[in-house]
N, C-alpha and C. Protein backbone atom coordinates (compact mmCIF):
# COMPACT_ATOMS: atom_id res chain seq x y z
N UNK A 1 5.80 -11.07 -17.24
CA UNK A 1 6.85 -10.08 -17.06
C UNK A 1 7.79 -10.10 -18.26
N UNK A 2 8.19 -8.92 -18.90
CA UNK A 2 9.03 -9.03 -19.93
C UNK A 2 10.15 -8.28 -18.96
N UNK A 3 11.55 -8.65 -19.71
CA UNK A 3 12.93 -8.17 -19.23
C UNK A 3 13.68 -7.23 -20.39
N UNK A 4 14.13 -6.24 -20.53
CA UNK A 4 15.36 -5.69 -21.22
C UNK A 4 16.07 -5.58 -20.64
N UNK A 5 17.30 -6.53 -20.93
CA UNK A 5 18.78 -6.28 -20.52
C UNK A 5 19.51 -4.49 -21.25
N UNK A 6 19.39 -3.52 -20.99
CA UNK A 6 19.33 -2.58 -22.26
C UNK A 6 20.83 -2.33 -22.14
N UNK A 7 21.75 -2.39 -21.40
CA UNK A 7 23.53 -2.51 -20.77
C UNK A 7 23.58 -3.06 -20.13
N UNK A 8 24.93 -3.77 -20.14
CA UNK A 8 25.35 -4.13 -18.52
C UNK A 8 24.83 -3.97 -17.52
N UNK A 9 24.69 -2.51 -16.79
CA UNK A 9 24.25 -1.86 -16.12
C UNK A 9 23.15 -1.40 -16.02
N UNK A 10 21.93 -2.10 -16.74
CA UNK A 10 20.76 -1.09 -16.96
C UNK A 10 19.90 -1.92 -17.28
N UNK A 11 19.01 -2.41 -16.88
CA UNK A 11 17.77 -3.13 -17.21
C UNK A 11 16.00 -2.53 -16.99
N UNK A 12 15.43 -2.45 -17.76
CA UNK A 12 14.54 -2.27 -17.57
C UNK A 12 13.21 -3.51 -17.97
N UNK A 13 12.10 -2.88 -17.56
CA UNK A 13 11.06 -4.43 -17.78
C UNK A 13 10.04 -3.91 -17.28
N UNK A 14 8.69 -4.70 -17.52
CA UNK A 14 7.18 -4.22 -17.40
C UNK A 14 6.46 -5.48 -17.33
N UNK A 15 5.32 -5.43 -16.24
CA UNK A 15 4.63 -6.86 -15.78
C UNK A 15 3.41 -6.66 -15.61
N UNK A 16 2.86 -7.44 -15.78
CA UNK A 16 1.36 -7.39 -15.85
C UNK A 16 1.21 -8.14 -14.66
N UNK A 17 0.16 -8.01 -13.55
CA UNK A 17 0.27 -8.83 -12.74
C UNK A 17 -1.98 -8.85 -11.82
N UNK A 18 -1.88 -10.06 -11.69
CA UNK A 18 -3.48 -10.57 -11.25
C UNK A 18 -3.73 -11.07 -10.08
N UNK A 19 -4.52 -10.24 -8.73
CA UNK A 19 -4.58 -11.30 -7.90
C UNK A 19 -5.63 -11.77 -6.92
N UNK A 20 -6.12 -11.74 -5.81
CA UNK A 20 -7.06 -12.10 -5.49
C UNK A 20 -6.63 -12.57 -3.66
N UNK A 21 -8.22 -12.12 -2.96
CA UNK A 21 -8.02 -12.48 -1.38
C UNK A 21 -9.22 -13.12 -1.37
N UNK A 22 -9.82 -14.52 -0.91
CA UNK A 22 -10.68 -14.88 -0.87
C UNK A 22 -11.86 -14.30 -0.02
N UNK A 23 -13.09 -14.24 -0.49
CA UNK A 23 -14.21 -14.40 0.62
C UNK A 23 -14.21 -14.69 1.65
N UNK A 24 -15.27 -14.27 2.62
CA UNK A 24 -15.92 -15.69 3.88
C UNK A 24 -16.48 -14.57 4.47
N UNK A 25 -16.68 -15.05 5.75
CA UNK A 25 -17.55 -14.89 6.82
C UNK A 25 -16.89 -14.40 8.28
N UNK A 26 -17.45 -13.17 7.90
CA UNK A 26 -16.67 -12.08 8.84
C UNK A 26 -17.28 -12.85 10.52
N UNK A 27 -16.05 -12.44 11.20
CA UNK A 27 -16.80 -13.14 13.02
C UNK A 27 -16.93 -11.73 13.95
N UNK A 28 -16.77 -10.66 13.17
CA UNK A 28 -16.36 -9.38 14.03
C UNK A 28 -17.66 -8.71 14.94
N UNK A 29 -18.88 -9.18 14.44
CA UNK A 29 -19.94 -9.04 15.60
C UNK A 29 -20.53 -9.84 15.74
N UNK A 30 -21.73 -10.13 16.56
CA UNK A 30 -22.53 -11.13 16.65
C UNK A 30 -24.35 -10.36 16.29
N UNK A 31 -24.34 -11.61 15.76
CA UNK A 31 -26.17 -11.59 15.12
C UNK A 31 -27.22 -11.18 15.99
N UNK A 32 -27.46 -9.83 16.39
CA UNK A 32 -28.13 -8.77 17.08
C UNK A 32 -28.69 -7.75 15.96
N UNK A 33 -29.69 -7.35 16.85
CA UNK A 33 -29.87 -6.14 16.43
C UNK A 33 -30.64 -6.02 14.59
N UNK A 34 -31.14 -7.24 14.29
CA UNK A 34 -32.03 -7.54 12.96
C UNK A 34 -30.90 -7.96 11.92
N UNK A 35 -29.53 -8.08 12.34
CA UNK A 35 -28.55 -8.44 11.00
C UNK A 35 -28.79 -9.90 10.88
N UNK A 36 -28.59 -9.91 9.19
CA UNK A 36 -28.65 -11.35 8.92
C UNK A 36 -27.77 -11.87 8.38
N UNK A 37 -27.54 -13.35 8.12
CA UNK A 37 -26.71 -13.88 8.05
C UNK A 37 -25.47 -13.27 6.93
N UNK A 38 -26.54 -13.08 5.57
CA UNK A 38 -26.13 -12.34 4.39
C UNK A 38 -24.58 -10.81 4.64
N UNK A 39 -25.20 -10.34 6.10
CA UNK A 39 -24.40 -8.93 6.27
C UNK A 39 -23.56 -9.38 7.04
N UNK A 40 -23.11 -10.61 7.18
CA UNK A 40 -22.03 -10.90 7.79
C UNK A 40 -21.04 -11.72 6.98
N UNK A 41 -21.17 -11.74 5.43
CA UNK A 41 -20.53 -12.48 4.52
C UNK A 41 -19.70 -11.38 3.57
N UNK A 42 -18.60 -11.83 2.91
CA UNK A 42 -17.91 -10.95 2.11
C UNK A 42 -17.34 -11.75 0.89
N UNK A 43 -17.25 -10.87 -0.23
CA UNK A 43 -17.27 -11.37 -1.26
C UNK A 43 -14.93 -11.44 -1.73
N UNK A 44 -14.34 -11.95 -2.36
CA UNK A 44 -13.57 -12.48 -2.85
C UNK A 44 -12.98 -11.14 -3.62
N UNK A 45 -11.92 -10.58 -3.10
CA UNK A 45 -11.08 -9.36 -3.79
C UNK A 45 -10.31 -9.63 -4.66
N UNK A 46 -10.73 -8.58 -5.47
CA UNK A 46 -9.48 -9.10 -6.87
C UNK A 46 -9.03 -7.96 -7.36
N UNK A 47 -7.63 -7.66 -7.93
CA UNK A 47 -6.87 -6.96 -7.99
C UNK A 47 -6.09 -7.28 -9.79
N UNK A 48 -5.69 -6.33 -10.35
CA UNK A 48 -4.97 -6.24 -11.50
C UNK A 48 -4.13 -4.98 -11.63
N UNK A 49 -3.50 -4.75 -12.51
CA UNK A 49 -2.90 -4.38 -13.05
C UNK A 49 -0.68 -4.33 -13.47
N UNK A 50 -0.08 -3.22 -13.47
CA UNK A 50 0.63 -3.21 -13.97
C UNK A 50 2.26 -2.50 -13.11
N UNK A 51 3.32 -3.09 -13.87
CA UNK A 51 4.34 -1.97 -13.31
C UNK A 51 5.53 -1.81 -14.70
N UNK A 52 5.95 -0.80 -14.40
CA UNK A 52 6.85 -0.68 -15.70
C UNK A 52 8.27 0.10 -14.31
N UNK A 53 9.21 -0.23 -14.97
CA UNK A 53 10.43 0.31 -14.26
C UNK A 53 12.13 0.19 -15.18
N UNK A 54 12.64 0.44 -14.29
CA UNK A 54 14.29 0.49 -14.50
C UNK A 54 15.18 0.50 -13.11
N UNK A 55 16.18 -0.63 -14.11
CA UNK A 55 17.22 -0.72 -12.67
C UNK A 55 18.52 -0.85 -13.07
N UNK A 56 19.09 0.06 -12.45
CA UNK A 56 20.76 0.17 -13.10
C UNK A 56 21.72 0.50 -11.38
N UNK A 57 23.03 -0.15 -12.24
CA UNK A 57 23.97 -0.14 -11.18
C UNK A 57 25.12 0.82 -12.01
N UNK A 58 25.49 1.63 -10.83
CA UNK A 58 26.75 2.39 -11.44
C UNK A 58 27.82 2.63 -10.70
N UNK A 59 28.96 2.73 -10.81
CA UNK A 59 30.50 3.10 -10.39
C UNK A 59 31.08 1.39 -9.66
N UNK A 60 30.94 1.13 -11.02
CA UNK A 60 31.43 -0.31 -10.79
C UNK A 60 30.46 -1.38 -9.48
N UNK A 61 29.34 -0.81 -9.92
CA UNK A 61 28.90 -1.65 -8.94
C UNK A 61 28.49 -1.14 -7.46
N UNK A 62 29.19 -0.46 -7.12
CA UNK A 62 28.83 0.08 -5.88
C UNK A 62 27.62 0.94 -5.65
N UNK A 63 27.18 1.38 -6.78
CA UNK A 63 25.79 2.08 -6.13
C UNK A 63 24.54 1.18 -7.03
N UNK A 64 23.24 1.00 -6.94
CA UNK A 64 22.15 0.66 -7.32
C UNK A 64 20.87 1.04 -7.27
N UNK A 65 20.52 1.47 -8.32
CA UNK A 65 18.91 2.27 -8.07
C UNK A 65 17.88 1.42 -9.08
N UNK A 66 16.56 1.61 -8.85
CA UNK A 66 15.76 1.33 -9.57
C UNK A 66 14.55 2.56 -9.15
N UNK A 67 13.83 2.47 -10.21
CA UNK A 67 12.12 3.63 -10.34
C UNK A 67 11.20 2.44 -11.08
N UNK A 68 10.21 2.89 -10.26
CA UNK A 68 9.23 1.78 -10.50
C UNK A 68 7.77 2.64 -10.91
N UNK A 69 7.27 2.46 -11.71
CA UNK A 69 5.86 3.20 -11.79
C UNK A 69 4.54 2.13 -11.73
N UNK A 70 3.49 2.27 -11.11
CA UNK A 70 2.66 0.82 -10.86
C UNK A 70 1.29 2.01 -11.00
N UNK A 71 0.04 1.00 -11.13
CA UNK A 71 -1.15 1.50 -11.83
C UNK A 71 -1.91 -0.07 -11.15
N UNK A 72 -3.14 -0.13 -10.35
CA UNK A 72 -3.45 -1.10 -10.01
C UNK A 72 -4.79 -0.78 -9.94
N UNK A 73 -5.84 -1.62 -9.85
CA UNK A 73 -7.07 -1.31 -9.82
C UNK A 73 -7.95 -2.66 -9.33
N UNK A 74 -8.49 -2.23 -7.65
CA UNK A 74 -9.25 -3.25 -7.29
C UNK A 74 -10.93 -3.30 -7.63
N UNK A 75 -11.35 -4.40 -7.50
CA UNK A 75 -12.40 -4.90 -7.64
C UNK A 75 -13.07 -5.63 -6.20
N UNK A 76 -14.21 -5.07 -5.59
CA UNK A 76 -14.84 -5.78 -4.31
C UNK A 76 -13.49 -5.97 -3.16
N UNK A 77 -12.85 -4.48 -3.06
CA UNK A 77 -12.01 -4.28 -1.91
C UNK A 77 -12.25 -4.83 -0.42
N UNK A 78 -11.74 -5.91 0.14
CA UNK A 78 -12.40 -6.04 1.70
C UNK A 78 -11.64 -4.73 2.49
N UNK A 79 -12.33 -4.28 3.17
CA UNK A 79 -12.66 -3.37 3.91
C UNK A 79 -12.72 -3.66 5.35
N UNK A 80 -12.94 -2.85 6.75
CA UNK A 80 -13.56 -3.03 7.79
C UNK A 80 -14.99 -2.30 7.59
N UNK A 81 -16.14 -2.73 8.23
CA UNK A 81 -17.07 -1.66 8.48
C UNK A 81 -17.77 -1.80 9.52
N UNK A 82 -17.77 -0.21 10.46
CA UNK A 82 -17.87 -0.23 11.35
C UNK A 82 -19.74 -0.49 11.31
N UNK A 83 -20.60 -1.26 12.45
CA UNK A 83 -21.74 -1.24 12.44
C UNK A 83 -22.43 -1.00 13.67
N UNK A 84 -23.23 0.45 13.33
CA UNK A 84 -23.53 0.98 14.81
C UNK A 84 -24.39 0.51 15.70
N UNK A 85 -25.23 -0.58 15.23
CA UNK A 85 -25.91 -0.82 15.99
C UNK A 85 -25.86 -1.90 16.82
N UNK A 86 -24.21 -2.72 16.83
CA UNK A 86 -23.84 -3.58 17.73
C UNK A 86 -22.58 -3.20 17.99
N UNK A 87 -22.00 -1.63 17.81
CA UNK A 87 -20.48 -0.97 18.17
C UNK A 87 -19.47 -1.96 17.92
N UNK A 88 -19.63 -2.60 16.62
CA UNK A 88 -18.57 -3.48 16.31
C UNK A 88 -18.19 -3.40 15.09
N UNK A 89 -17.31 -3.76 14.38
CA UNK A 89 -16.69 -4.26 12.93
C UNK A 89 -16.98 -5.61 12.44
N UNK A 90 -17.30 -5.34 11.07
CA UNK A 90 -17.46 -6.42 10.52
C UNK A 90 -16.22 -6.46 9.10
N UNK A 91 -16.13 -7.19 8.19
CA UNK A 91 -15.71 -7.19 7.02
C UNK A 91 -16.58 -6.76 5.79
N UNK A 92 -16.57 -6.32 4.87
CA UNK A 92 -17.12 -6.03 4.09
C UNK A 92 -16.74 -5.35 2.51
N UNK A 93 -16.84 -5.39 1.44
CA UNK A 93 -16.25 -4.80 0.59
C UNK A 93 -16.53 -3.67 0.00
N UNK A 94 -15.45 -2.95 -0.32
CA UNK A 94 -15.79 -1.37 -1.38
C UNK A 94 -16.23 -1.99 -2.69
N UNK A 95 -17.05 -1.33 -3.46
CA UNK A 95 -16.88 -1.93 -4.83
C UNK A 95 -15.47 -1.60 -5.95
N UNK A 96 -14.84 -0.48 -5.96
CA UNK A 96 -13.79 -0.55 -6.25
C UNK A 96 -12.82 0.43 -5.76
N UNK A 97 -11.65 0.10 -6.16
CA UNK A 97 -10.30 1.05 -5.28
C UNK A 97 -8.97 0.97 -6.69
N UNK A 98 -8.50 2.16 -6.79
CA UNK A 98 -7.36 2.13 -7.31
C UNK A 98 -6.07 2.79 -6.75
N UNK A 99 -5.01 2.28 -6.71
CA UNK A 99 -3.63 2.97 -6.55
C UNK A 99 -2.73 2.89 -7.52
N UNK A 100 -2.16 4.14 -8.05
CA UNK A 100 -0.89 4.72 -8.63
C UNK A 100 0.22 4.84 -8.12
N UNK A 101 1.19 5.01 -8.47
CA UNK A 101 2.45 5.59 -8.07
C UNK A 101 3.88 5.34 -8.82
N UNK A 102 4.75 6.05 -8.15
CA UNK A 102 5.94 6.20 -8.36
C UNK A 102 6.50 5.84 -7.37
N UNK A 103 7.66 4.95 -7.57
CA UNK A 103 8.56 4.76 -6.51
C UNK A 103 10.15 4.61 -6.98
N UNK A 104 11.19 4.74 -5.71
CA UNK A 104 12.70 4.65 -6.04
C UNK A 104 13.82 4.30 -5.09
N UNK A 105 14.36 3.91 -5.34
CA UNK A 105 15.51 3.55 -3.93
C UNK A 105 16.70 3.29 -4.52
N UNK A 106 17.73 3.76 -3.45
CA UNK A 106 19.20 3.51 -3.82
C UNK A 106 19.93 2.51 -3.22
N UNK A 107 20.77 2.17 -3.08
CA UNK A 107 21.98 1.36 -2.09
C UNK A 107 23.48 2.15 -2.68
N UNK A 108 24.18 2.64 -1.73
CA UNK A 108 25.26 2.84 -2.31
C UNK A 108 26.71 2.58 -1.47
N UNK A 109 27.00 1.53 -1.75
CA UNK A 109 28.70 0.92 -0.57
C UNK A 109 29.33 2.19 -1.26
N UNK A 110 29.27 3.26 0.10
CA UNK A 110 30.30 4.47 -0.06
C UNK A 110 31.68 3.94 -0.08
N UNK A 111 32.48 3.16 0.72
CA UNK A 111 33.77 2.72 0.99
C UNK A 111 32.99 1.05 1.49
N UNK A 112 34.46 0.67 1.84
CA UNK A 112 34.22 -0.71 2.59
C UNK A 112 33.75 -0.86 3.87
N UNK A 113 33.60 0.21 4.46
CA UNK A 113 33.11 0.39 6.04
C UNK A 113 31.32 0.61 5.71
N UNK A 114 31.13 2.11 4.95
CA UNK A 114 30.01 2.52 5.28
C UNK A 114 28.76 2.64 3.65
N UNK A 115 27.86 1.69 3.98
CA UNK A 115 26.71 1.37 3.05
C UNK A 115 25.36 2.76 3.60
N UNK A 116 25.07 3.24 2.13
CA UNK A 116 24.43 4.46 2.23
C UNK A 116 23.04 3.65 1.25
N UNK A 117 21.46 4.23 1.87
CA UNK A 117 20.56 3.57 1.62
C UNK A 117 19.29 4.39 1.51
N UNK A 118 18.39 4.53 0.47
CA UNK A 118 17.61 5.59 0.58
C UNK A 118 16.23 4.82 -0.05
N UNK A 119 15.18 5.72 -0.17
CA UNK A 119 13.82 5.21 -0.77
C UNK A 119 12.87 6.74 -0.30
N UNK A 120 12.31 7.09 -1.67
CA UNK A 120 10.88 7.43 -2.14
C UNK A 120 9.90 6.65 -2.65
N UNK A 121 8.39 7.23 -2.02
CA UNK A 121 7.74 6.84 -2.56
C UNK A 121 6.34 7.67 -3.23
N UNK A 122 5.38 8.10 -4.23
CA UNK A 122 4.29 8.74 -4.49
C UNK A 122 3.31 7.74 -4.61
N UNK A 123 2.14 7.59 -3.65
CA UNK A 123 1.43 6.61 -4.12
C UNK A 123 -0.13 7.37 -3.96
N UNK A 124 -0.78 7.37 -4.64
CA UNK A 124 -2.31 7.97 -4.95
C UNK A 124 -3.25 6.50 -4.85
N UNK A 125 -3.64 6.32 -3.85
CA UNK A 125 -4.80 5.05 -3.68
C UNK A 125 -6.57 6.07 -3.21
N UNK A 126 -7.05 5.69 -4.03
CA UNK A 126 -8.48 6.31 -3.30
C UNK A 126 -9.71 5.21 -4.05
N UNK A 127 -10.84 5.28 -3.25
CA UNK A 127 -11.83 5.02 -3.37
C UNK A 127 -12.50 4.74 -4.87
N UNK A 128 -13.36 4.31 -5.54
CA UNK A 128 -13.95 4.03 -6.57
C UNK A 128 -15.25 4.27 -5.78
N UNK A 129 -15.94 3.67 -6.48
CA UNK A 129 -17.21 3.66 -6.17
C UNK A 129 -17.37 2.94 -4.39
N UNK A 130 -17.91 3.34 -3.26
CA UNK A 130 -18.10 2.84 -2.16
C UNK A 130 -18.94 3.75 -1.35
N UNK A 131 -20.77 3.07 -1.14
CA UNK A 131 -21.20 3.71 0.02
C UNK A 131 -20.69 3.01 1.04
N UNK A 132 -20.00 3.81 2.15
CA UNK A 132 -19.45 3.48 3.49
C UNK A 132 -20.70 4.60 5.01
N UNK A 133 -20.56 3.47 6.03
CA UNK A 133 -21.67 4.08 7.18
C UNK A 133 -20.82 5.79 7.25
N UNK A 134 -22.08 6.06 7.68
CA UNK A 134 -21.54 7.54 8.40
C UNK A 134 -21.50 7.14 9.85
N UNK A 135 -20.38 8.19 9.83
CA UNK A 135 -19.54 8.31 10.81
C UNK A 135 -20.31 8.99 12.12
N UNK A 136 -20.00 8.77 13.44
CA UNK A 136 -21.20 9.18 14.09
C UNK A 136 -20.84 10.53 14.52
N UNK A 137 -22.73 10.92 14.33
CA UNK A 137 -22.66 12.46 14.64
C UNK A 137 -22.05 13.05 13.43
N UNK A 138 -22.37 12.84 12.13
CA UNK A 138 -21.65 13.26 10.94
C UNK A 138 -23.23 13.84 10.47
N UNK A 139 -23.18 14.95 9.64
CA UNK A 139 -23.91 16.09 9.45
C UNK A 139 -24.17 15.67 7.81
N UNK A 140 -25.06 16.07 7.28
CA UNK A 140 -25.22 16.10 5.40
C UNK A 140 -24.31 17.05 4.84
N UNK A 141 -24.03 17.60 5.76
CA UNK A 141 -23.00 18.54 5.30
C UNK A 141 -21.75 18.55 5.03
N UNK A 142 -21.17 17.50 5.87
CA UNK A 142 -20.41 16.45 5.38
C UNK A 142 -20.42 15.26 5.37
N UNK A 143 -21.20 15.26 4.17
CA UNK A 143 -21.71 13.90 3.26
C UNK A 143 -22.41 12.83 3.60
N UNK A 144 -23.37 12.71 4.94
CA UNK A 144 -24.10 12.10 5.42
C UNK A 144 -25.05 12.20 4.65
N UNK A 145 -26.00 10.80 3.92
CA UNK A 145 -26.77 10.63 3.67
C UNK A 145 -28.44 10.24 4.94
N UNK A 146 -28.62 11.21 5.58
CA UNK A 146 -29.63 10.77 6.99
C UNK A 146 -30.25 9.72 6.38
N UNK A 147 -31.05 9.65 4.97
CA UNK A 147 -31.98 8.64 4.98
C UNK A 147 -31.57 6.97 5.11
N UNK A 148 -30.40 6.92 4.35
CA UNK A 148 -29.59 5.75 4.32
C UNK A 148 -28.72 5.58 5.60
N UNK A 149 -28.43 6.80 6.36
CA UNK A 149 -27.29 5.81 7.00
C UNK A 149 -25.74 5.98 6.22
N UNK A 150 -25.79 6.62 4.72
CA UNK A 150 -24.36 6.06 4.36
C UNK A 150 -23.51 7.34 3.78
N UNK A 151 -22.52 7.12 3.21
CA UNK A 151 -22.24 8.41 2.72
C UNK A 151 -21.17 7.87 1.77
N UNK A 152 -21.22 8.32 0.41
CA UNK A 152 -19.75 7.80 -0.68
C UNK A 152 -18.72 8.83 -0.68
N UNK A 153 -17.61 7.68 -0.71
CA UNK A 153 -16.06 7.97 -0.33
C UNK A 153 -15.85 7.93 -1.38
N UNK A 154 -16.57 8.08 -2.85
CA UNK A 154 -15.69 7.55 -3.96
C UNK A 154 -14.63 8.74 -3.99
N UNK A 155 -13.61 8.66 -4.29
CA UNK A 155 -12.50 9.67 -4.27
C UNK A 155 -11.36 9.79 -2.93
N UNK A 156 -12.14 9.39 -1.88
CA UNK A 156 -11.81 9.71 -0.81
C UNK A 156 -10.04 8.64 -0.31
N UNK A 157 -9.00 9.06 -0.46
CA UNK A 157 -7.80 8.28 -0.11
C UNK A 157 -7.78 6.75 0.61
N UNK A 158 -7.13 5.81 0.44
CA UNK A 158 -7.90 4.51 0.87
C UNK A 158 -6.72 4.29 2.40
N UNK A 159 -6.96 3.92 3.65
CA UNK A 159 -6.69 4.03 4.90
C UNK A 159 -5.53 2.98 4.63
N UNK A 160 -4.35 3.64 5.74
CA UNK A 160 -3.05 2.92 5.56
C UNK A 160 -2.08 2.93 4.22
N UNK A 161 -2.75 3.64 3.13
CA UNK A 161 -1.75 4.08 2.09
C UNK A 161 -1.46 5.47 2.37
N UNK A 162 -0.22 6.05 2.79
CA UNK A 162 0.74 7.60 2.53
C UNK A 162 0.22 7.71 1.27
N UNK A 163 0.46 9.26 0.89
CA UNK A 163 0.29 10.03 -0.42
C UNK A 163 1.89 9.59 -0.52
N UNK A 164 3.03 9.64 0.62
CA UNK A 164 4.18 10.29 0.21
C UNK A 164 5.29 9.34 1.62
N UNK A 165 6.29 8.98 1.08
CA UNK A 165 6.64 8.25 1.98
C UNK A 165 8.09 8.36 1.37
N UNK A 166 9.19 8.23 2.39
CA UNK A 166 10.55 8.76 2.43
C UNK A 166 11.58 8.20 3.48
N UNK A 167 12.78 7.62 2.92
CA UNK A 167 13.55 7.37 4.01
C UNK A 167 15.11 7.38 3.98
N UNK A 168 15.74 6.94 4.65
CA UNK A 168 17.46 7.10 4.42
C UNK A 168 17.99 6.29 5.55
N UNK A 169 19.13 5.74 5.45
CA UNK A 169 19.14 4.75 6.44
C UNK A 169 20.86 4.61 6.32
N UNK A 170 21.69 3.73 6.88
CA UNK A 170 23.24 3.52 6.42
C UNK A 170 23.37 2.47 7.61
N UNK A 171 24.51 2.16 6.96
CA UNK A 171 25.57 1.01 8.29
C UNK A 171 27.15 1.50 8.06
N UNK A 172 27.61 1.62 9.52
CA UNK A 172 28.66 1.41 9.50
C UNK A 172 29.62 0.17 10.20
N UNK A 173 30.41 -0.51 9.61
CA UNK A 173 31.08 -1.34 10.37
C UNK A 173 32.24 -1.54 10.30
N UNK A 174 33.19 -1.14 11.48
CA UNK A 174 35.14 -1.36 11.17
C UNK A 174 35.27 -2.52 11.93
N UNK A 175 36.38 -3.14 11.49
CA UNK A 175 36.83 -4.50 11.98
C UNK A 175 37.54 -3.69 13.65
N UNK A 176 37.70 -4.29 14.65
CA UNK A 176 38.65 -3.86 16.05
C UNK A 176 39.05 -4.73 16.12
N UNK A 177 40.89 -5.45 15.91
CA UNK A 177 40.92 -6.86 16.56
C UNK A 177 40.06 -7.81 16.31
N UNK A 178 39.96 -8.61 16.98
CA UNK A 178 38.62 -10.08 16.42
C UNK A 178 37.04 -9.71 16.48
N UNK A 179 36.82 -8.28 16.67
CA UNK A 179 35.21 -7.68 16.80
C UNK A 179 35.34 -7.18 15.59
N UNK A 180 33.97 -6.54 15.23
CA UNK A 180 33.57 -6.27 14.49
C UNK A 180 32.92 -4.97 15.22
N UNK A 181 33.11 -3.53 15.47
CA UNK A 181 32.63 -2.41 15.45
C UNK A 181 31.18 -2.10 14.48
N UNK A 182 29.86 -2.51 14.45
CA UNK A 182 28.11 -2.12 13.43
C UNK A 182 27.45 -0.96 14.26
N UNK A 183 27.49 -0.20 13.29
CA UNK A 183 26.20 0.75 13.77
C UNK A 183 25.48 1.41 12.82
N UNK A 184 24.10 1.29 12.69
CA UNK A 184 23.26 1.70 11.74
C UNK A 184 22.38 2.33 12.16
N UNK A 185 21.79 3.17 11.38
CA UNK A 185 20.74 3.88 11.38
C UNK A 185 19.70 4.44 10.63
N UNK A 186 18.33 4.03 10.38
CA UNK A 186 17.08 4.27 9.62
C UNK A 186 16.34 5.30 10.17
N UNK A 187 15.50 5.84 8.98
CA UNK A 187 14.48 7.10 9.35
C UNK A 187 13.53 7.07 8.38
N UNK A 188 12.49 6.82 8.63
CA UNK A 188 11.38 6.77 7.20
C UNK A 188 10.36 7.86 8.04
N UNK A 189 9.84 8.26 6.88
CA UNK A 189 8.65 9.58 6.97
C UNK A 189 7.20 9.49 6.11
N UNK A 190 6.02 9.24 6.83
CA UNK A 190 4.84 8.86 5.61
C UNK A 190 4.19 10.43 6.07
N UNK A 191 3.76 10.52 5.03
CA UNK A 191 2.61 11.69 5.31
C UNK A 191 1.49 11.65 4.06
């Protein structure tokens, strides 16, 4: 990770970053149906890349933002995969997956009572290279391979990443006598 202090108020910096989820041996079905030992093993995920950003505070402090831009790119993604011929899940890996994005968030102590709080996010994750089962009752027509059984997602958005994600949130709290009057409220939006 490198740092620029670039003001007082203003830092920016860029990191390179490497990582990894180990292998093993998925327990999600049992050895039926001609699978062998081999299709119940998964290989060791590994992950790289980068983020570059900026983070500055302004009006003395009271407000704080940063933007973050990140670029990542997996290698032997573990996965679930569904396997039809014992209606169960196993583990298994994509061969590769990448996600992009942009991201940003604020904090801003409006007064001494009430803290104002926000966050965007753009994130583009999809598929690399991955034959995944077809889906049942799925047609060649959409993208069923009949002879195999499989159909590639390369491109296809990777499950549990939003394209687009959004939120806003605050606290308020007045002193009453020896209480303390808190009330807050969050709202996030993925789509």
């Amino acid at each position: 990770t490198l740092e620029y202090q670039a003001s007082e108020n203003l830092k920016l910096f860029a990191s390179y970053k490497e990582g990894f989820l180990p292998g093993g041996f998925s327990t999600g079905a049992t050895p039926q149906a001609g699978l062998t030992l081999n299709e119940f093993l998964f290989d060791s995920e590994d992950v790289d890349g980068f983020e570059i950003g900026a983070k500055a505070t302004l009006l003395d402090g009271r407000l704080s933002m940063d933007l973050i831009a990140y670029d990542y790119e997996y290698t032997n993604l573990q996965v679930n995969v569904y396997v039809p011929t014992t209606a169960s899940f196993i583990v298994g890996n994509a061969d590769q997956a990448s996600t992009q994005g942009l991201e940003g968030s604020f904090r801003w102590q409006y007064n001494e009572n009430l803290l104002l709080r926000g966050h965007a996010t753009y994130n583009k994750g999809e598929y690399g290279q991955y034959l995944n089962q077809c889906f049942t009752l799925q047609t060649a027509a959409q993208g069923c391979n009949a002879a195999t059984g499989s159909q590639n997602v390369k491109g296809e958005a990777l499950p549990r990443a939003p394209e687009y994600t959004y939120g806003l949130g605050g606290n308020y709290s007045k002193p009453i006598g020896a209480l303390v009057l808190s009330l807050a409220a969050d709202i996030s939006v993925q789509h």
